[in-house]
C-alpha atoms as a PDB file:
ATOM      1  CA  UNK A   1      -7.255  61.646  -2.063  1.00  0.00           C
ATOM      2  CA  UNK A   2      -3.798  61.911  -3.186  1.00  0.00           C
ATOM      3  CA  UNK A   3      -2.780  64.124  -5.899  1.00  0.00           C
ATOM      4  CA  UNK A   4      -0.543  61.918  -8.048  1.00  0.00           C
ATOM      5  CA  UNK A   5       2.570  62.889  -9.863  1.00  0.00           C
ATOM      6  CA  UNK A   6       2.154  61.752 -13.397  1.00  0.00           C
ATOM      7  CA  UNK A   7       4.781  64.090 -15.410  1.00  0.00           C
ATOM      8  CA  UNK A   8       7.273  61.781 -16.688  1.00  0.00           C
ATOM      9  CA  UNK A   9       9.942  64.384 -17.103  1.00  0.00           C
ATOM     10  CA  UNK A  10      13.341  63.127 -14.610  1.00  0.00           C
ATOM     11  CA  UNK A  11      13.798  66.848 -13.510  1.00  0.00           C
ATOM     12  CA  UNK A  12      10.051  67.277 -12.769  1.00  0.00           C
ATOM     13  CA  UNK A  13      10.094  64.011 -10.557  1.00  0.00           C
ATOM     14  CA  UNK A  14      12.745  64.976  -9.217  1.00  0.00           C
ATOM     15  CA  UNK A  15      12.028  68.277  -8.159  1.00  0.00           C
ATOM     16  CA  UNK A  16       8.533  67.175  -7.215  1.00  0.00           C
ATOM     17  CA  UNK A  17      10.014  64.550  -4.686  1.00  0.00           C
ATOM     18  CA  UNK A  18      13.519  65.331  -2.986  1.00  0.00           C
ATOM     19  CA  UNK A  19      12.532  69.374  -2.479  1.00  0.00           C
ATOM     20  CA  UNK A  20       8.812  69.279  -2.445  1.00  0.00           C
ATOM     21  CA  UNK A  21       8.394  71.616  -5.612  1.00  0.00           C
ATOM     22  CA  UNK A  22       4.560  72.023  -5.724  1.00  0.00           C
ATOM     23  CA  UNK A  23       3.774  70.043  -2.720  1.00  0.00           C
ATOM     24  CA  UNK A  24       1.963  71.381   0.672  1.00  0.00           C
ATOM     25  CA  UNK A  25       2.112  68.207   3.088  1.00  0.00           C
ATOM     26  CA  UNK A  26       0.474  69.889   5.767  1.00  0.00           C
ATOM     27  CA  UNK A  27      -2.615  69.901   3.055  1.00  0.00           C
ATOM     28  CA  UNK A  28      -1.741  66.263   1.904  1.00  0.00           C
ATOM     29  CA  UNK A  29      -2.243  64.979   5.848  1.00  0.00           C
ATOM     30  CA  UNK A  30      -4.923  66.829   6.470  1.00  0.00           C
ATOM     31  CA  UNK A  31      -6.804  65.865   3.675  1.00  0.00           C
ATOM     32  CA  UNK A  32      -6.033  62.335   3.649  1.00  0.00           C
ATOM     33  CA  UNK A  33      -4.716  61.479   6.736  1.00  0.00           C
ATOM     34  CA  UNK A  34      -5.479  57.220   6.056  1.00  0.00           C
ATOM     35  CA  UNK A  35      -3.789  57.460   3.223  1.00  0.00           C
ATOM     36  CA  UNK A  36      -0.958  58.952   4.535  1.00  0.00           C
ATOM     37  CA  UNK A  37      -0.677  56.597   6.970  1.00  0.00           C
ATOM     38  CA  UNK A  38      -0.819  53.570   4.363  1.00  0.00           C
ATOM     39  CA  UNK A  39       2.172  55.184   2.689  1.00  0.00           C
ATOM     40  CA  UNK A  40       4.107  55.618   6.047  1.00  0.00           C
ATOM     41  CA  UNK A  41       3.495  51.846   6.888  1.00  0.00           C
ATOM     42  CA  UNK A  42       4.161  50.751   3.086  1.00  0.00           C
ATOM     43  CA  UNK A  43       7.564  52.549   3.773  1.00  0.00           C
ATOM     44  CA  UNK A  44       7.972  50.673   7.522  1.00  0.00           C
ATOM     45  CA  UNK A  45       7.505  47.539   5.766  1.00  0.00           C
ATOM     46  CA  UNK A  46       9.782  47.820   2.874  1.00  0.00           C
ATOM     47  CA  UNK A  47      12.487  48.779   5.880  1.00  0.00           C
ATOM     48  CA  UNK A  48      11.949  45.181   7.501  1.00  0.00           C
ATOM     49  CA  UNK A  49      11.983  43.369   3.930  1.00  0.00           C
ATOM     50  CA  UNK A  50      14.581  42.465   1.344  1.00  0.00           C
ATOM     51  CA  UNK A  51      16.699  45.435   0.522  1.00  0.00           C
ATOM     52  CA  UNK A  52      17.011  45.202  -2.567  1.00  0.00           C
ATOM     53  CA  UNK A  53      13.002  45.404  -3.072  1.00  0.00           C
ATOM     54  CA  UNK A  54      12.870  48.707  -1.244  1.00  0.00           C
ATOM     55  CA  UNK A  55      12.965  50.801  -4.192  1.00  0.00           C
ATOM     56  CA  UNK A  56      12.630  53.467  -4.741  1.00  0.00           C
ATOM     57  CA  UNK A  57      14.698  54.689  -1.728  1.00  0.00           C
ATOM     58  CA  UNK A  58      15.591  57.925  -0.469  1.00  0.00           C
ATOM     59  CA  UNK A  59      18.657  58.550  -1.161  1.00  0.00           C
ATOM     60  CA  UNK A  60      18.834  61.889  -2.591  1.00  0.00           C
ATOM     61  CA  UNK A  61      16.942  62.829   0.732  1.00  0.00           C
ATOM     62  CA  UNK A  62      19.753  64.731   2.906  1.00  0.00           C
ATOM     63  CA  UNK A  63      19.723  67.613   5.706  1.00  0.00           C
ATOM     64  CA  UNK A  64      23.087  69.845   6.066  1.00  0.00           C
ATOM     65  CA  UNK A  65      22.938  71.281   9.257  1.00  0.00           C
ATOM     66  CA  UNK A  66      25.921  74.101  10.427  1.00  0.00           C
ATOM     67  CA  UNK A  67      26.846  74.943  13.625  1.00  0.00           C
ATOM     68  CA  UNK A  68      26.618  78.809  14.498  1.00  0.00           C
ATOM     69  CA  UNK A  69      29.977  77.725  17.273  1.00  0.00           C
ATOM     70  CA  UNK A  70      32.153  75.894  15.391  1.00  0.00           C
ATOM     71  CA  UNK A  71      31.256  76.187  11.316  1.00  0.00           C
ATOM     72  CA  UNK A  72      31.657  72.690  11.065  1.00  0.00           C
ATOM     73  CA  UNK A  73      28.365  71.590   9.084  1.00  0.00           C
ATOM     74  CA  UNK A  74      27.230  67.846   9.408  1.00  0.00           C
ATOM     75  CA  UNK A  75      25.178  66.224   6.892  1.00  0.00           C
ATOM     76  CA  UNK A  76      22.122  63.375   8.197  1.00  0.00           C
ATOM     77  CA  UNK A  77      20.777  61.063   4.813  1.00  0.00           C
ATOM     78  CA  UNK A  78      19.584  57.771   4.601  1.00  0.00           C
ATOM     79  CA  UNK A  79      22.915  56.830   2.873  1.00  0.00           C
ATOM     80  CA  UNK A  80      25.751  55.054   4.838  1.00  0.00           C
ATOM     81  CA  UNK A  81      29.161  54.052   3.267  1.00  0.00           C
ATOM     82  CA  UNK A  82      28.109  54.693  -0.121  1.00  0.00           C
ATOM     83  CA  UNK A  83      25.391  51.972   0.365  1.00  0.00           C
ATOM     84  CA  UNK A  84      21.483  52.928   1.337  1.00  0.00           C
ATOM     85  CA  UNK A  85      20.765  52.332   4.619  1.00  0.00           C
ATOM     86  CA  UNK A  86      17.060  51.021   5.557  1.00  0.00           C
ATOM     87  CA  UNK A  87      17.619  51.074   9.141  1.00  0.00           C
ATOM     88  CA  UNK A  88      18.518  54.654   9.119  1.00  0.00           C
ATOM     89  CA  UNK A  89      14.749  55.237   7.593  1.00  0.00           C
ATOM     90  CA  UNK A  90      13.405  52.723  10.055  1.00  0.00           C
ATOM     91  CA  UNK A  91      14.708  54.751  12.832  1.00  0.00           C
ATOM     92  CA  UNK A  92      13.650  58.337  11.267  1.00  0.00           C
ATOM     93  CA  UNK A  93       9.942  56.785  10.891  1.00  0.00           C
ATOM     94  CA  UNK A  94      10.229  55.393  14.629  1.00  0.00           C
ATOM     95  CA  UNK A  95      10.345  58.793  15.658  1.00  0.00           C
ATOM     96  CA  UNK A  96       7.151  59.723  13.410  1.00  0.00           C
ATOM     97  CA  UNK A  97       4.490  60.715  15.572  1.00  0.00           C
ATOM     98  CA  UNK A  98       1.009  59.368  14.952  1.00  0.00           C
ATOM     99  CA  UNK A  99      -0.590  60.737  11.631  1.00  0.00           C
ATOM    100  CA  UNK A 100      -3.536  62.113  13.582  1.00  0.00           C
ATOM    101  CA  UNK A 101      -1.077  64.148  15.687  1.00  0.00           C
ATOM    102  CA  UNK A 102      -0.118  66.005  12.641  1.00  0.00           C
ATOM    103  CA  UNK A 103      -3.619  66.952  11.788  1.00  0.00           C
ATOM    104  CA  UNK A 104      -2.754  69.614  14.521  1.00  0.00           C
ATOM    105  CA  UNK A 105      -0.410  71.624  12.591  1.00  0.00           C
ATOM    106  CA  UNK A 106      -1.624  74.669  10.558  1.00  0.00           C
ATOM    107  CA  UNK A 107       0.677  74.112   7.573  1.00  0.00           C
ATOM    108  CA  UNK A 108       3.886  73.019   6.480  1.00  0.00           C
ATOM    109  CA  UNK A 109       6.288  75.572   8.021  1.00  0.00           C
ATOM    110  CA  UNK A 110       4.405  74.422  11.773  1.00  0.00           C
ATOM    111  CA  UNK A 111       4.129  70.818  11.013  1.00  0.00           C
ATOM    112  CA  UNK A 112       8.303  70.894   9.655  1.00  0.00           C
ATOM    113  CA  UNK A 113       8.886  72.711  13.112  1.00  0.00           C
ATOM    114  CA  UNK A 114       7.702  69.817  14.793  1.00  0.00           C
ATOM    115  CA  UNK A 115       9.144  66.819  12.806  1.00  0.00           C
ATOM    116  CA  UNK A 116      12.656  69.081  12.711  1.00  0.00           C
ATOM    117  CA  UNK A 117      12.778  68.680  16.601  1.00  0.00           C
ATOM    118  CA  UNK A 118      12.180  65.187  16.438  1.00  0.00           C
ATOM    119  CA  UNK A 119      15.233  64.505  13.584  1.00  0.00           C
ATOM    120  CA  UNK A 120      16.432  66.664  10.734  1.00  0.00           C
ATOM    121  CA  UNK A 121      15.892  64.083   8.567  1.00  0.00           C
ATOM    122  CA  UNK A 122      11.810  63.266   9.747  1.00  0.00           C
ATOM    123  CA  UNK A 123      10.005  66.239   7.760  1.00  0.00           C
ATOM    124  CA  UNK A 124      11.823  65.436   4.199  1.00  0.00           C
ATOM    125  CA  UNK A 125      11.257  62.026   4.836  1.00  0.00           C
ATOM    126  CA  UNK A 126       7.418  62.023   4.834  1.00  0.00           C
ATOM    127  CA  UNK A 127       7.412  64.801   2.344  1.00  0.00           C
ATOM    128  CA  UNK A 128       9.220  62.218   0.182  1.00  0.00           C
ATOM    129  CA  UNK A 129       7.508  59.649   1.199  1.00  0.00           C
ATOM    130  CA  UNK A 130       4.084  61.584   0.167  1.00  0.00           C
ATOM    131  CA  UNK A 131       5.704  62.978  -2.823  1.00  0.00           C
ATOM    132  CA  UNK A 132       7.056  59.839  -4.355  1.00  0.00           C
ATOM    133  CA  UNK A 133       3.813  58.125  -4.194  1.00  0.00           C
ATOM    134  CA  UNK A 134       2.738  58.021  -7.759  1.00  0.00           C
ATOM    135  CA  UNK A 135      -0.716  56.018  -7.043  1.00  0.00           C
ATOM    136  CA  UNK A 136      -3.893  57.715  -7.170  1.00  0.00           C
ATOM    137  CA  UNK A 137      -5.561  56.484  -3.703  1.00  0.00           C
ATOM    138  CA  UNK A 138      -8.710  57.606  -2.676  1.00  0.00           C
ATOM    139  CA  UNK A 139     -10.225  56.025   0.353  1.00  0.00           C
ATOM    140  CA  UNK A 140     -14.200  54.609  -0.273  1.00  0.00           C
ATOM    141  CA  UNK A 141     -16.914  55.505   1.215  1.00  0.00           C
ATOM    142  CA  UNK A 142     -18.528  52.886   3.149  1.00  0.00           C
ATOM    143  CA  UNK A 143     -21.441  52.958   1.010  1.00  0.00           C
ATOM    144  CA  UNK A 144     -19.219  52.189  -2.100  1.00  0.00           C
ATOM    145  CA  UNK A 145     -17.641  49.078  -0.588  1.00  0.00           C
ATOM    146  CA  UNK A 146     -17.361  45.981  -2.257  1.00  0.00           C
ATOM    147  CA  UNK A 147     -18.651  43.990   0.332  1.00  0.00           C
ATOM    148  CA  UNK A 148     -17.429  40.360   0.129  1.00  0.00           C
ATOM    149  CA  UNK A 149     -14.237  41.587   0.653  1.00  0.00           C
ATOM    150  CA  UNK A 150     -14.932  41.734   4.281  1.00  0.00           C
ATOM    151  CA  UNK A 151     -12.568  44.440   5.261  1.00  0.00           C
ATOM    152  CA  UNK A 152     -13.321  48.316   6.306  1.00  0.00           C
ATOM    153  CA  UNK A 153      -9.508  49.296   4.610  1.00  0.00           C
ATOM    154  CA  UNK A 154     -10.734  49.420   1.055  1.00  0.00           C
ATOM    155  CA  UNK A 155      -8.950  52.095  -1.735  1.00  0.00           C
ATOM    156  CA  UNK A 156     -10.142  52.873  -5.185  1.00  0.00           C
ATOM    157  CA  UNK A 157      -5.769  52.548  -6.556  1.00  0.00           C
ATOM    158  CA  UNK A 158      -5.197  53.623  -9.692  1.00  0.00           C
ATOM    159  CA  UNK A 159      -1.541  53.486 -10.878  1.00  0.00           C
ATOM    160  CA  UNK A 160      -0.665  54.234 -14.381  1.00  0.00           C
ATOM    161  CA  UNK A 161      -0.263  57.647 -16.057  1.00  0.00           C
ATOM    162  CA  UNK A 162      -2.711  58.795 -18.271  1.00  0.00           C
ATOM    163  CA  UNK A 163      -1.112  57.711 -21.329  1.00  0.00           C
ATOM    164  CA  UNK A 164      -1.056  54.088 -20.726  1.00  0.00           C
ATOM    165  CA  UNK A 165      -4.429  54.537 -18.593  1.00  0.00           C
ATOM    166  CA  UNK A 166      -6.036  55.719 -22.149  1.00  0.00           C
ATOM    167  CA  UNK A 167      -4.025  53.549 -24.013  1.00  0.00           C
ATOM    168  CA  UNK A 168      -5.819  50.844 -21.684  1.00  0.00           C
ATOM    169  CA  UNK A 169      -9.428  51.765 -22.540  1.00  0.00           C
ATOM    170  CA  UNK A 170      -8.816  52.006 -26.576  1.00  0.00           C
ATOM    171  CA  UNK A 171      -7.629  48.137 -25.952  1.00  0.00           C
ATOM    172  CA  UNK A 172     -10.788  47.725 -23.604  1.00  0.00           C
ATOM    173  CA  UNK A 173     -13.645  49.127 -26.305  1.00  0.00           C
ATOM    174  CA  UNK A 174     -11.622  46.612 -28.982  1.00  0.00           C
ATOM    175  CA  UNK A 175     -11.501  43.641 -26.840  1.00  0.00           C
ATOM    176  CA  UNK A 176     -13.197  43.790 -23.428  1.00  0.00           C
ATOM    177  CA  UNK A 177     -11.790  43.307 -19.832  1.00  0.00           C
ATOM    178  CA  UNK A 178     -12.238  40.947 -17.211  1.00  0.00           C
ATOM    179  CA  UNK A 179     -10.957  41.133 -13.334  1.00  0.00           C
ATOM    180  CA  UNK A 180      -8.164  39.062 -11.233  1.00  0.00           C
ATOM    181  CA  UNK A 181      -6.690  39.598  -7.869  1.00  0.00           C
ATOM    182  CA  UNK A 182      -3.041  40.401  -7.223  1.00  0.00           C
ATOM    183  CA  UNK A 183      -0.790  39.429  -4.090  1.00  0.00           C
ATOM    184  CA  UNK A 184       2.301  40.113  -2.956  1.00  0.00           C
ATOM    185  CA  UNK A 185       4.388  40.339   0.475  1.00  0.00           C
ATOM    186  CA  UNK A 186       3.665  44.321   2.597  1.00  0.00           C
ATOM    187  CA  UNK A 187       7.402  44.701   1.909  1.00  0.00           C
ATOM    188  CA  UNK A 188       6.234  45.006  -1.886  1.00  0.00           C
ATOM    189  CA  UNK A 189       3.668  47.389  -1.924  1.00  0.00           C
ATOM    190  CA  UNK A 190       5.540  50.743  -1.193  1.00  0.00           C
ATOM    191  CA  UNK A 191       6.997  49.782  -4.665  1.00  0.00           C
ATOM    192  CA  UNK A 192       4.296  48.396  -6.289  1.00  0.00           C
ATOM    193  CA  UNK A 193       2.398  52.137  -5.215  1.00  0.00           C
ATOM    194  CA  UNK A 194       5.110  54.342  -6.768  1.00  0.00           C
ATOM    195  CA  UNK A 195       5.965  51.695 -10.502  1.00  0.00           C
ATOM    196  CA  UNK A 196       2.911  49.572 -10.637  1.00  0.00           C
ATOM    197  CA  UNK A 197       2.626  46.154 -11.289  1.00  0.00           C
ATOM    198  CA  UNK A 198       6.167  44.426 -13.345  1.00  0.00           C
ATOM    199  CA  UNK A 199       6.791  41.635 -14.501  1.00  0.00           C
ATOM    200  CA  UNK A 200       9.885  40.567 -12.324  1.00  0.00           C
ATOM    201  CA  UNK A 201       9.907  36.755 -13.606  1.00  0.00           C
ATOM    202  CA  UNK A 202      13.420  35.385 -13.735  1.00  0.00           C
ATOM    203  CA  UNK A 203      14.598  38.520 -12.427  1.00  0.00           C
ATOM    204  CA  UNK A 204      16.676  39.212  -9.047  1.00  0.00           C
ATOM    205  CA  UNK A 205      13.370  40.650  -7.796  1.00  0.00           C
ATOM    206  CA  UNK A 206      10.693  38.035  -8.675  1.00  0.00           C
ATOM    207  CA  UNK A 207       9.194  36.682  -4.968  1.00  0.00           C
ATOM    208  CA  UNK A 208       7.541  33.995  -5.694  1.00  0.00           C
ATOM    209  CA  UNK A 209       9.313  31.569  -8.926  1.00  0.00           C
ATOM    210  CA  UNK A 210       7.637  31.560 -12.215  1.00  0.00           C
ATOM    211  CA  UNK A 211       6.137  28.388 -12.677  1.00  0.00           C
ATOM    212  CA  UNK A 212       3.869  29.071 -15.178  1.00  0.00           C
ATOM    213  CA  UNK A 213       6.064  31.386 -17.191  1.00  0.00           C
ATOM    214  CA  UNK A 214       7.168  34.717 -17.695  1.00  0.00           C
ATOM    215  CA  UNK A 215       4.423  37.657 -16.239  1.00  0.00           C
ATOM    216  CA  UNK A 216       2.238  38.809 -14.163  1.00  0.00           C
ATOM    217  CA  UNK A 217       0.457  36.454 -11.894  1.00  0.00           C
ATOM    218  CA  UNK A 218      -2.699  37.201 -10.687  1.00  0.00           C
ATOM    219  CA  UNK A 219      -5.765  34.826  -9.803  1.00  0.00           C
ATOM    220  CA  UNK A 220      -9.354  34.265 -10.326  1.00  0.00           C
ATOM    221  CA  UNK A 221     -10.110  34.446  -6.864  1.00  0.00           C
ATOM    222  CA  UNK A 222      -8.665  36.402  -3.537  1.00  0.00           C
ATOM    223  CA  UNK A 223      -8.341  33.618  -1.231  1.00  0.00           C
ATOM    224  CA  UNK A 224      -5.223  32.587  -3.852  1.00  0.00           C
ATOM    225  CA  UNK A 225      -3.906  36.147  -3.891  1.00  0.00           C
ATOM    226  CA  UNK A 226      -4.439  36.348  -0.216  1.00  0.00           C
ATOM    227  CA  UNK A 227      -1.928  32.960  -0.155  1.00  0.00           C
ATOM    228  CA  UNK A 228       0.752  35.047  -2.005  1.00  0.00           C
ATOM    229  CA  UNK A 229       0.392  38.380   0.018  1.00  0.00           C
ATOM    230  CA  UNK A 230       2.945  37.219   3.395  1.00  0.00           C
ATOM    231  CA  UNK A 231       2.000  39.437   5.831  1.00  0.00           C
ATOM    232  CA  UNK A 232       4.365  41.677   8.123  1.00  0.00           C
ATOM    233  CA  UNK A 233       4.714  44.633  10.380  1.00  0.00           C
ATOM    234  CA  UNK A 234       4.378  47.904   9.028  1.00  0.00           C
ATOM    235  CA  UNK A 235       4.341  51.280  11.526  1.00  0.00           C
ATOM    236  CA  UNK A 236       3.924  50.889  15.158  1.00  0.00           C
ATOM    237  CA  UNK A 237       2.002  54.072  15.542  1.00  0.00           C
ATOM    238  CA  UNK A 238      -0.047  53.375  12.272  1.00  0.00           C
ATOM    239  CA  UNK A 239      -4.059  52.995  12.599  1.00  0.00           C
ATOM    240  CA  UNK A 240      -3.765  49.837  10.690  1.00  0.00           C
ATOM    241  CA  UNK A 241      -1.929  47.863  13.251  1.00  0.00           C
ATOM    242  CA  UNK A 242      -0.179  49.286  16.406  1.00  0.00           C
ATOM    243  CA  UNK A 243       1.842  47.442  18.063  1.00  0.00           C
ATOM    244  CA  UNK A 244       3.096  44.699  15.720  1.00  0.00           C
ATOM    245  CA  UNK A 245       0.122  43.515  14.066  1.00  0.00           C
ATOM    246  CA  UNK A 246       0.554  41.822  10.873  1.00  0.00           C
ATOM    247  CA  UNK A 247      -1.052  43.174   7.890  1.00  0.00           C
ATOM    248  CA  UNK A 248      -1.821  41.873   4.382  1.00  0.00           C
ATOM    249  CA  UNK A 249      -2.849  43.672   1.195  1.00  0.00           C
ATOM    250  CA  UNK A 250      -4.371  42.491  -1.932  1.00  0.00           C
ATOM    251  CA  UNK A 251      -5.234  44.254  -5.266  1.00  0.00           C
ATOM    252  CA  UNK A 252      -8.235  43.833  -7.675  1.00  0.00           C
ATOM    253  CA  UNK A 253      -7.221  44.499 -11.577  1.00  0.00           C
ATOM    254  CA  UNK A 254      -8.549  44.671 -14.739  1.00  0.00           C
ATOM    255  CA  UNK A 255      -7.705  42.669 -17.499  1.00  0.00           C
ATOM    256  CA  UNK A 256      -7.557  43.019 -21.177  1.00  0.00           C
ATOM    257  CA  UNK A 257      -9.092  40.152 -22.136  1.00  0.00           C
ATOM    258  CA  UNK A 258      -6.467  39.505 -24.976  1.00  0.00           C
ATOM    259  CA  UNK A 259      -6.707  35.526 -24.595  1.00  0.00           C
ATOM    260  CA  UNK A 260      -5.733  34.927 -20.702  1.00  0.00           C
ATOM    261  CA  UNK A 261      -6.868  31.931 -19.081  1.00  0.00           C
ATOM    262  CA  UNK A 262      -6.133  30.959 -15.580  1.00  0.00           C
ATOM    263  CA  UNK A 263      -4.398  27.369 -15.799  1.00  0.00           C
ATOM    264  CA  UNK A 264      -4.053  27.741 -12.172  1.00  0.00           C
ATOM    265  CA  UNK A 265      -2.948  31.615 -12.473  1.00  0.00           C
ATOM    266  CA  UNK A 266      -3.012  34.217 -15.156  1.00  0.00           C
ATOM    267  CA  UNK A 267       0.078  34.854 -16.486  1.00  0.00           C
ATOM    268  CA  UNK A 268      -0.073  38.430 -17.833  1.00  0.00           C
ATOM    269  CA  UNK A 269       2.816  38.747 -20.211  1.00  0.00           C
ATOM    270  CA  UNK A 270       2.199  42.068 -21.517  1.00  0.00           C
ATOM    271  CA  UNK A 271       2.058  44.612 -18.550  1.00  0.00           C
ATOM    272  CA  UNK A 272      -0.104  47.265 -21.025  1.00  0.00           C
ATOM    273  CA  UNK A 273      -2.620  44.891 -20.038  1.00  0.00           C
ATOM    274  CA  UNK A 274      -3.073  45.287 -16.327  1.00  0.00           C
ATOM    275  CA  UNK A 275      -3.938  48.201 -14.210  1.00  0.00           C
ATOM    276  CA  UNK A 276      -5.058  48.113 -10.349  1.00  0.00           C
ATOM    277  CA  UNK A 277      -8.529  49.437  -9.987  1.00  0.00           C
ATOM    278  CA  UNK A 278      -8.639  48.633  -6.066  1.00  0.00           C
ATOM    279  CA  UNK A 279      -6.833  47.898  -2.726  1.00  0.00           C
ATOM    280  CA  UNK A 280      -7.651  45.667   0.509  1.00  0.00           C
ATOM    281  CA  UNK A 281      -5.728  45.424   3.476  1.00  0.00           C
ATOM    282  CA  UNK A 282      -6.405  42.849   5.690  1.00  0.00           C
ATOM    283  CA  UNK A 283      -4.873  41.966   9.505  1.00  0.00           C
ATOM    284  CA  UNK A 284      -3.015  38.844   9.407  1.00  0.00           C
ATOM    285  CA  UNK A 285      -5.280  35.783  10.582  1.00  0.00           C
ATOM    286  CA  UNK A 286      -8.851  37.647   9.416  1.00  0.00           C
ATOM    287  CA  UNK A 287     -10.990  34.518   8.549  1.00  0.00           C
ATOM    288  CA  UNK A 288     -11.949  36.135   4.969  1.00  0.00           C
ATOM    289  CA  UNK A 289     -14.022  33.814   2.119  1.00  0.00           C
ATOM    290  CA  UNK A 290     -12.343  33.557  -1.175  1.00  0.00           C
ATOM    291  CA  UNK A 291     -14.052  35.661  -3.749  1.00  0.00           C
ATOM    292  CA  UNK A 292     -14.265  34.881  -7.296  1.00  0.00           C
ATOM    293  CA  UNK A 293     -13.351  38.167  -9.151  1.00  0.00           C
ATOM    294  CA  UNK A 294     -16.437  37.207 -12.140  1.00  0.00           C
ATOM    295  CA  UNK A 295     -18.807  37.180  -9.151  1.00  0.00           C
ATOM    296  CA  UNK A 296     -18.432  41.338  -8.125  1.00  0.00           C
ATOM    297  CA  UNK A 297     -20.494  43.712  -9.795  1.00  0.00           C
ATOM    298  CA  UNK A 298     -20.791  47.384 -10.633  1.00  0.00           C
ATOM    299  CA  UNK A 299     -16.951  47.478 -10.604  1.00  0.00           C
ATOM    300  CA  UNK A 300     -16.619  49.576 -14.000  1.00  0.00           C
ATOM    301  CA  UNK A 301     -19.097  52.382 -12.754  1.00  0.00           C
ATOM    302  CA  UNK A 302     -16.291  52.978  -9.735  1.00  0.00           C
ATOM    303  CA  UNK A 303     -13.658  52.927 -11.481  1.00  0.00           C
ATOM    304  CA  UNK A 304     -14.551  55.746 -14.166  1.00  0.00           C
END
């Protein structure tokens, strides 16, 4: 697993993810070297989508290097002409070597010697990349799969601090919860990781239109969620899909059930209300039956 960052305090977060305060990534690869991986290709994607969704972006991430001849120091960021740059990530992270060639370094002085000889900028790139993940993503054991979702990639994905997540389960014991699938484009999720779910109707960064209102859309069943998740490329190198493949991702949530009835979608209005419990991926073109959300059991006892 991941250990999230869930202080809320700006200088904390920001300590915590553009200098690594606190953070061994040598440790973080080692010990959850798929995960790592899903946040590298998260990051690919979000390069290849709409710019303005790629947020949070690195742009406080920046190497000054001197040279011992002449003095002159040069600095490398993600940041060109005042303006961020997502090909200048896309082109770090093309240099990235497979995940599972990390696993070889001892610890983060070794596996920064590497990445430095690669690009100045590749080592505080994934370091950001880990440390500005703010999901808790722990990778389930085969045994704990939910299997009608038909896919091996399967991630207990819990997103919200502990405030709202307790906030969550006084609202639960009052009024009960129900579950509903969420999808959205690959481009989306290294966002959706780090904030959560928002409700982006009527907004420069809703996707899809708002039809049915203002909120958070999600649906009884996946095969609608799977409609909504447009696949793309993530990470050449990543285990997921090399070489171009296509890759979709779906979340399951849970509900308050505060009155929500799907009239085609649920429309979640109040975001207090929602928080992802789990994560699918999916290759693009898997032949996957929809699953009603009512019909999974034993859900609850995962989640705690």
């Amino acid at each position: 697993m991941l250990k999230p960052a869930v202080c809320d305090s700006p200088l904390c977060l920001y300590s915590h993810e553009h200098f690594g305060l606190g953070a061994d990534v040598a440790s973080f690869v080692r010990a959850s070297p798929e995960v790592v991986d899903l946040l590298v290709s998260c990051c690919a994607a979000a390069c290849n989508g709409d710019p303005k969704r790629f947020s949070p972006f690195p742009s406080a991430v920046e190497v000054k290097l001197k040279d011992d001849k002449t003095g002159r120091v040069t600095c490398h960021s993600f940041v060109s002409k005042a303006a961020n740059d997502p090909n200048a990530v896309r082109a770090v992270l093309n240099k990235l070597p497979a995940v599972h060639e990390l696993l070889a370094c001892a610890d983060s002085r070794a596996l920064k010697e590497q990445l430095d000889a690669l690009d100045p900028l590749a080592f505080p790139l994934i370091r950001w990349i880990i440390t500005s993940n703010r999901a808790h993503l722990v990778k389930l054991d085969p045994k704990d799969h939910i299997k009608p979702m038909a896919t091996p990639h399967q991630y207990l994905f819990m997103s919200s601090p502990p405030e709202k997540e307790n906030n969550f389960q006084a609202l639960k014991a009052k009024h009960g919860s129900f579950y509903a699938f969420h999808g959205s484009p690959f481009g989306n999720w290294h966002s959706i990781l780090r904030v959560g779910l928002k409700n982006f109707s009527n907004t420069s960064l809703m996707t899809t239109g708002a039809v049915y209102g203002s909120g958070v859309y999600l649906a009884p069943d996946s095969g609608t969620s799977l409609g909504y998740a447009r696949s793309a490329t993530g990470w050449d190198k990543s285990i997921f899909g090399k070489g171009g493949v296509y890759l979709q991702c779906v979340c399951l949530c849970e509900v308050i059930n505060a009155g929500y009835k799907a009239n085609p979608h649920y429309v979640i209005t109040n975001e207090d209300h929602v928080m992802t419990r789990y994560f699918f991926i999916y290759s693009s073109g898997t032949m996957v039956s929809s699953i009603n959300a009512s019909s999974l059991k034993h859900l609850a006892r995962s989640v705690r």
